[in-house]
Protein backbone atom coordinates (compact mmCIF):
# COMPACT_ATOMS: atom_id res chain seq x y z
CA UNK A 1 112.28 65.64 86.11
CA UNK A 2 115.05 67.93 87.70
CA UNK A 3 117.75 66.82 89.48
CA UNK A 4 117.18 64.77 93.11
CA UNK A 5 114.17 64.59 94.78
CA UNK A 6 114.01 64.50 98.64
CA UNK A 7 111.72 62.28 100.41
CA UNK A 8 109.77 63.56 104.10
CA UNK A 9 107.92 66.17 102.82
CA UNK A 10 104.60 66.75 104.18
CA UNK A 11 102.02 66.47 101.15
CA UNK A 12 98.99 69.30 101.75
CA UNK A 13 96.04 69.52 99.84
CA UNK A 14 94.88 66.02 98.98
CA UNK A 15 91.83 66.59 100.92
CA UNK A 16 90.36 70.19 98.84
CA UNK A 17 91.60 67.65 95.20
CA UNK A 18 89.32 64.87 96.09
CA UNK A 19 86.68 67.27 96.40
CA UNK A 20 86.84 68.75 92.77
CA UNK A 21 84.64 67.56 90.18
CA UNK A 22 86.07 65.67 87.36
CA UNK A 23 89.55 64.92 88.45
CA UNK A 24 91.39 61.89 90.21
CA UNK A 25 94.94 61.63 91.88
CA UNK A 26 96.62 58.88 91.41
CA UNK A 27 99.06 58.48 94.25
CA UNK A 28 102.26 57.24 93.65
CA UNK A 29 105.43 57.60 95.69
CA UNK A 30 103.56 58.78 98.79
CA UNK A 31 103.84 57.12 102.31
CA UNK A 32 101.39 57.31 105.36
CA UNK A 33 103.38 58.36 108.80
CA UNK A 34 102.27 59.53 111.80
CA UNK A 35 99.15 60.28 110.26
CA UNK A 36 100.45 62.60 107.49
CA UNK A 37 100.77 62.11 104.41
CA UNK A 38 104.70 62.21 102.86
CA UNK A 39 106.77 61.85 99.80
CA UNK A 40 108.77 58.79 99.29
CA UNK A 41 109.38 58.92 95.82
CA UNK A 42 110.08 60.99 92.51
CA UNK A 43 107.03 60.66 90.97
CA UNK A 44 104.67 61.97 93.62
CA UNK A 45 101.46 62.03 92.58
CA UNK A 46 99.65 62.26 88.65
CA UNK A 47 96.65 64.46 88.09
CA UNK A 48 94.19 63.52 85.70
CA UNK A 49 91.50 65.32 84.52
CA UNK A 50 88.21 65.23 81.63
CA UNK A 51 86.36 67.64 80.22
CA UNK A 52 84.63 67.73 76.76
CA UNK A 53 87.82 68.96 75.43
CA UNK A 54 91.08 68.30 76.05
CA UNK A 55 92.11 72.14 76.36
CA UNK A 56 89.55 72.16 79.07
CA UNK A 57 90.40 69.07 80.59
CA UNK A 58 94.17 70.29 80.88
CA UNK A 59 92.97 73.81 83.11
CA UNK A 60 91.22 71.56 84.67
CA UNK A 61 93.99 69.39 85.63
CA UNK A 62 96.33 72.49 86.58
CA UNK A 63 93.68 73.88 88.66
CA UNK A 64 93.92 70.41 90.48
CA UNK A 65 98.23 70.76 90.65
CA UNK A 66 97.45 74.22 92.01
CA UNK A 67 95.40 72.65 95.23
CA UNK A 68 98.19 70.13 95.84
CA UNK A 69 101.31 71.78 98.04
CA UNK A 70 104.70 70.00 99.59
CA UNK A 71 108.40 71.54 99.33
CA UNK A 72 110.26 71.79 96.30
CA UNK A 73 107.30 70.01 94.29
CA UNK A 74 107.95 70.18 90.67
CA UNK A 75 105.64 69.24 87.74
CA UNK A 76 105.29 69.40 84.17
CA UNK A 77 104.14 72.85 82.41
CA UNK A 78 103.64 70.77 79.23
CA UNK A 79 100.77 68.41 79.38
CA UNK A 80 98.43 68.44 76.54
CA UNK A 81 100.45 71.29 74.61
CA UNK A 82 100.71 68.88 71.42
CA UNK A 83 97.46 67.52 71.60
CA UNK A 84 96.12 71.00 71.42
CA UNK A 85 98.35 72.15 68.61
């Protein structure tokens, strides 16, 4: 993971990803204050995802990243690429 990470950012999102079929969020260096939900780690949150195939499962996973929003979030572009190979 790049660099620093910066902790205080308000996490958006969380809500519309526990919605969607098929995927969980496992929450990881989050904090709840003042009623919002925060980062207070590097690893924010993981994604996880399953579908009859893994190729599947993985856009299904990255449609779940896409729902998820806070400043400066980075995550991997890689997951599943040598699985699929």
């Amino acid at each position: 993971y790049p660099g620093n990470y910066q902790i205080g950012k308000i996490i958006s999102g969380l809500e519309r990803l526990g919605k969607m079929k098929d995927i969980i969020a496992f929450h990881a260096g989050i904090k709840l204050q003042d009623n919002k939900v925060i980062t207070s780690g590097g690893r924010v949150l993981g994604i996880t995802a399953w579908d009859k195939t893994i190729s599947k499962a993985k856009e299904r996973a990255y449609k779940g990243v896409k729902e998820i929003y806070f400043e400066d979030m980075y995550y991997r572009k890689d997951i599943a690429v040598k699985a699929i190979k």
